[in-house]
N, C-alpha and C. Protein backbone atom coordinates (compact mmCIF):
# COMPACT_ATOMS: atom_id res chain seq x y z
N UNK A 1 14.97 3.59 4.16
CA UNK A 1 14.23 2.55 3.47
C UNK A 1 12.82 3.04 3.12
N UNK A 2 12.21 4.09 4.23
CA UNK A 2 10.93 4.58 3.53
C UNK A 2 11.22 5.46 2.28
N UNK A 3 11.98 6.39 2.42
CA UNK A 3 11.66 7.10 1.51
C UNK A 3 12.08 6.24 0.25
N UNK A 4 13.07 5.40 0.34
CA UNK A 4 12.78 4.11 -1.07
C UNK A 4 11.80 3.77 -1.58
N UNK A 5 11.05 3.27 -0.71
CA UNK A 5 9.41 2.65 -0.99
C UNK A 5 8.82 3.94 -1.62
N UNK A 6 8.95 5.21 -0.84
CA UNK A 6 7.71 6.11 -0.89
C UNK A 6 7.99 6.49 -2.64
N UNK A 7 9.61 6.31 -3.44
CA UNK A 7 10.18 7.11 -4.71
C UNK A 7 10.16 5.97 -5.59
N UNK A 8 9.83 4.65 -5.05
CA UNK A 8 9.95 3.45 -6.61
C UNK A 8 9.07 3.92 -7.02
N UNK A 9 8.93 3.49 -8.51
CA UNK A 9 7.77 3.41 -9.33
C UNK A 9 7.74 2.46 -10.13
N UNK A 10 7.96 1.42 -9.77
CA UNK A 10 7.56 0.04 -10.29
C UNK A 10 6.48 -0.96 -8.77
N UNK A 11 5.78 -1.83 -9.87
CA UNK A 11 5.09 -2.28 -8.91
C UNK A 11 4.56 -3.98 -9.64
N UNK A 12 4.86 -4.61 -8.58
CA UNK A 12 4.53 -6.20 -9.38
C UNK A 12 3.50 -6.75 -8.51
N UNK A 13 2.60 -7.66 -8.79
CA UNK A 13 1.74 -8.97 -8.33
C UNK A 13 2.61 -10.15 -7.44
N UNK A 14 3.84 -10.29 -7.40
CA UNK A 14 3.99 -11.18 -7.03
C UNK A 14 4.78 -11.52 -5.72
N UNK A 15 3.96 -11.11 -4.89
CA UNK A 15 4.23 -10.91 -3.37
C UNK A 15 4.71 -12.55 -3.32
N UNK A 16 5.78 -12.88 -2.40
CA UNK A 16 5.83 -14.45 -2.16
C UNK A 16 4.98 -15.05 -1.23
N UNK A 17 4.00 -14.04 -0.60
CA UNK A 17 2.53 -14.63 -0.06
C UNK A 17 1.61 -14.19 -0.60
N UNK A 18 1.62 -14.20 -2.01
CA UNK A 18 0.52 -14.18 -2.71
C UNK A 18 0.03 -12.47 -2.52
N UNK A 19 -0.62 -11.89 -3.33
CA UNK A 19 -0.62 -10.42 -3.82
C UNK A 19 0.70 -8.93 -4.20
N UNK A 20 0.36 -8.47 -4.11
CA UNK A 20 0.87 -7.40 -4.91
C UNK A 20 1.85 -6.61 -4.00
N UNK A 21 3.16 -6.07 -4.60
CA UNK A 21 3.96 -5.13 -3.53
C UNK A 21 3.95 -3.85 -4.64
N UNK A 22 4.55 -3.12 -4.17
CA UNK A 22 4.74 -1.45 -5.35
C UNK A 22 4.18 -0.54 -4.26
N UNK A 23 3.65 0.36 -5.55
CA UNK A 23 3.13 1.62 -5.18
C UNK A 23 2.06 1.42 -6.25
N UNK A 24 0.98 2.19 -5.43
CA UNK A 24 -0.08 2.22 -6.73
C UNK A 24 -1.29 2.99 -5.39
N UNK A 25 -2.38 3.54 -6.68
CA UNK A 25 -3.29 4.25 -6.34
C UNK A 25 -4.24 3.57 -5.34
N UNK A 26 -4.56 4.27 -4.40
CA UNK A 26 -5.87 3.36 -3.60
C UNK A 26 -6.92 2.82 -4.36
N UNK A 27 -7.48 3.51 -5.02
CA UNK A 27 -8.47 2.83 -5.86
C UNK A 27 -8.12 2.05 -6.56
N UNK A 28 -7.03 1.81 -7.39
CA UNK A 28 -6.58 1.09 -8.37
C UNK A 28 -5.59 -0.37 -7.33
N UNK A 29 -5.36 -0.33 -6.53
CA UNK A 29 -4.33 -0.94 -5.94
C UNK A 29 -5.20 -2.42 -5.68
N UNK A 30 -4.20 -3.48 -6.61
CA UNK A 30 -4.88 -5.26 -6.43
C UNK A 30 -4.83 -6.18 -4.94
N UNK A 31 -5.39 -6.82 -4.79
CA UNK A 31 -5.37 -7.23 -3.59
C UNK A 31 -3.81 -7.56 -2.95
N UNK A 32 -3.52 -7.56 -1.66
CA UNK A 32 -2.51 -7.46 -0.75
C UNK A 32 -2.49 -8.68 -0.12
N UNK A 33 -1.33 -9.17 -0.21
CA UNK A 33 -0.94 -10.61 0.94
C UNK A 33 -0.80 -9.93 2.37
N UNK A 34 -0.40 -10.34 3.22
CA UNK A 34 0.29 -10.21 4.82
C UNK A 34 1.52 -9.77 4.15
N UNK A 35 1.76 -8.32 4.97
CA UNK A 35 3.53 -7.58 4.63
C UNK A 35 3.08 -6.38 5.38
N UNK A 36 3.75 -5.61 4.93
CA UNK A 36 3.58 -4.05 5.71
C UNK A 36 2.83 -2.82 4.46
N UNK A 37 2.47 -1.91 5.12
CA UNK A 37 2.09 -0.82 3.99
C UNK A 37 1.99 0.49 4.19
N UNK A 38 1.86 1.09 3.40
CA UNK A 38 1.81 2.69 4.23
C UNK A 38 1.09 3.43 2.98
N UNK A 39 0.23 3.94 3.96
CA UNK A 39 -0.60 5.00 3.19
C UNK A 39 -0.01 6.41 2.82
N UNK A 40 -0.34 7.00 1.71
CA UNK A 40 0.21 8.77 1.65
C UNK A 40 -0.41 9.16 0.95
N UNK A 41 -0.28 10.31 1.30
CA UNK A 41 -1.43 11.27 0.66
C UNK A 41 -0.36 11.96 -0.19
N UNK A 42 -0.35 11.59 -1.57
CA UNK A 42 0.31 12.41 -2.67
C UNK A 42 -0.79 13.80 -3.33
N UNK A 43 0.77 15.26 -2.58
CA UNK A 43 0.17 16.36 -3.37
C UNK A 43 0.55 16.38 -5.00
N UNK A 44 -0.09 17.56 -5.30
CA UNK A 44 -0.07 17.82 -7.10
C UNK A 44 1.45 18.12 -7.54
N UNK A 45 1.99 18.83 -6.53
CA UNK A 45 3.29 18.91 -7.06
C UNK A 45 4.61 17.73 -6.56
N UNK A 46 3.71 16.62 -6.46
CA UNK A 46 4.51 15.59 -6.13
C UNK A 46 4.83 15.23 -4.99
N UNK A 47 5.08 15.47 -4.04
CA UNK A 47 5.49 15.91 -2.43
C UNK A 47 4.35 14.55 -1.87
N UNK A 48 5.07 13.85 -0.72
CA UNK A 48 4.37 12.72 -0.30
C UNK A 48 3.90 13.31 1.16
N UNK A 49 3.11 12.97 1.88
CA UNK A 49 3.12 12.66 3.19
C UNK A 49 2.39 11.83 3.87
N UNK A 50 3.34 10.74 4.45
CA UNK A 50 2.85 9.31 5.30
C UNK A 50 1.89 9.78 6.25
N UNK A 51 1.00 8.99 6.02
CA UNK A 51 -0.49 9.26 6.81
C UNK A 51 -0.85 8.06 8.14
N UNK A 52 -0.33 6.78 7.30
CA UNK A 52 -0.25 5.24 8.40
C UNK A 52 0.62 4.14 7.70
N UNK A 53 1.14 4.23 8.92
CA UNK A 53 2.25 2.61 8.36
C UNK A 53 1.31 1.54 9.05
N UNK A 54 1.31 0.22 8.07
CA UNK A 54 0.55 -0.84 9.44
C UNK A 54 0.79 -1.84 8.57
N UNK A 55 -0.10 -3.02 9.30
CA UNK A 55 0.42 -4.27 8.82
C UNK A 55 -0.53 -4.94 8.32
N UNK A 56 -0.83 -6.03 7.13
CA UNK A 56 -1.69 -6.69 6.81
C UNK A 56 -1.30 -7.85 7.19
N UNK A 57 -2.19 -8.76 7.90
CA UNK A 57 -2.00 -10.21 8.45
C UNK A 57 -2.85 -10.67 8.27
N UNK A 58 -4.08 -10.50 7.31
CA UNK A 58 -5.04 -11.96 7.04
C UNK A 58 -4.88 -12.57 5.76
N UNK A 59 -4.81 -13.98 6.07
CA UNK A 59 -4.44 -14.32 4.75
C UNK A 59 -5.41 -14.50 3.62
N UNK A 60 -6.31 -13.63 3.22
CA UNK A 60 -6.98 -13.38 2.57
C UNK A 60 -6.85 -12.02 1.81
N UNK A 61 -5.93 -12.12 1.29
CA UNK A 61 -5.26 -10.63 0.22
C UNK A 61 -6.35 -9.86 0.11
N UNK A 62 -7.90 -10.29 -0.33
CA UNK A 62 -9.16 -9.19 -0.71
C UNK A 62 -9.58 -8.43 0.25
N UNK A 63 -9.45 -9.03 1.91
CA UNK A 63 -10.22 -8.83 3.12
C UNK A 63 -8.96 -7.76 3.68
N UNK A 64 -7.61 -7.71 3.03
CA UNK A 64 -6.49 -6.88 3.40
C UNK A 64 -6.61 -5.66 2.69
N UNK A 65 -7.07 -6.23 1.68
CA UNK A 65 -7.51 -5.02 0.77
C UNK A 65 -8.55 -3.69 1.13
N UNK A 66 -9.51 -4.77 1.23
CA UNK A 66 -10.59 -3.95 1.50
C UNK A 66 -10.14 -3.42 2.74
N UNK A 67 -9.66 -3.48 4.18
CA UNK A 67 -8.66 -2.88 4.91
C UNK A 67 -8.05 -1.64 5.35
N UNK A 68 -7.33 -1.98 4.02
CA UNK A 68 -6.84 -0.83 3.51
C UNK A 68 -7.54 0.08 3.16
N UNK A 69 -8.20 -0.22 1.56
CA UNK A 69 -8.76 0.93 1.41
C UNK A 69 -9.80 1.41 2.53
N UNK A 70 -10.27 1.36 3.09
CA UNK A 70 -11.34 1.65 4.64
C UNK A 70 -10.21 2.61 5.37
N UNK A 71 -9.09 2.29 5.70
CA UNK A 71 -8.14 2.89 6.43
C UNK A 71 -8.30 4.42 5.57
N UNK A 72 -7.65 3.52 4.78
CA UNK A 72 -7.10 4.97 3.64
C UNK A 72 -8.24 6.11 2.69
N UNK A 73 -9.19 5.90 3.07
CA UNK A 73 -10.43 6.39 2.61
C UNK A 73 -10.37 7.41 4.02
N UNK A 74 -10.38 6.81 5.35
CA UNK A 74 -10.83 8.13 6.18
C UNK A 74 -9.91 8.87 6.51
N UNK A 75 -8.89 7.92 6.15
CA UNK A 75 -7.30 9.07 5.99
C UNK A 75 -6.96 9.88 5.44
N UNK A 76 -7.66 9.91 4.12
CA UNK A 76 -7.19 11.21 2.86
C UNK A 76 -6.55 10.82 2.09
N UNK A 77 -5.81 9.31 1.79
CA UNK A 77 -4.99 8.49 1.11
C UNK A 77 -5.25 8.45 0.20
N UNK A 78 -4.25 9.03 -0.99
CA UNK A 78 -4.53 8.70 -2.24
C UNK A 78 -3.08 7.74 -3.00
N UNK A 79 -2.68 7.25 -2.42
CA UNK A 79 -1.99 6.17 -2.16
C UNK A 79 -1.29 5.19 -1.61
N UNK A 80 -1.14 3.91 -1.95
CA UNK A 80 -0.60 3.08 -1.22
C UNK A 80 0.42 2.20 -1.54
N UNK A 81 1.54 1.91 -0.66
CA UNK A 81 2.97 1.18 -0.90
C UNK A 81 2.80 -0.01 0.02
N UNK A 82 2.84 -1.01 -0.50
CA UNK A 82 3.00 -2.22 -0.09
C UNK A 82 4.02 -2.57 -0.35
N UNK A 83 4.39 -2.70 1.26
CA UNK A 83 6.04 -4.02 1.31
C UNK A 83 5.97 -5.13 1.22
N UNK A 84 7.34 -5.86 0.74
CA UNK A 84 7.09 -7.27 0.92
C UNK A 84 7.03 -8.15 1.95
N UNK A 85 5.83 -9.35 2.09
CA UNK A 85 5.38 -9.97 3.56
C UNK A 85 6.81 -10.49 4.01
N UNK A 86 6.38 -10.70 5.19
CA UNK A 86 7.21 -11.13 6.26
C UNK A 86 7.04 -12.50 6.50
């Protein structure tokens, strides 16, 4: 099931608790409901490697966000997959 997440490349807004699931860039990535996520550090020749799986639980998608990117900033993350909440 990860490596599913880690190879989609579609990505929608419409988490059923409100924000965004997919894949998308840390910097670019819209605010996050409560679900799961995982950071990776994508090399140039494509090749992934999971850096942190964890969980977002405030229900404030921006404050999950910001979160994240904080996580994934001292991680080396240059992207992020959000699952759908729980």
């Amino acid at each position: 099931m990860l490596r599913a997440a880690l190879d989609q490349r579609r990505s929608s807004n419409d988490n059923v608790h409100g924000g965004a699931v997919g894949k998308f860039s840390l910097v670019e990535c819209p605010p996050i409901g409560p679900g799961n996520f995982v950071l990776v550090q994508r090399a140039a020749d494509g090749s992934a490697k999971v850096l942190h799986m964890g969980r977002s639980i405030n229900s404030s998608p921006s404050l999950n966000l910001a979160r994240v990117r904080h996580v994934g900033a001292l991680m080396g993350a240059n992207e992020v997959h959000v699952l759908p909440g729980f």
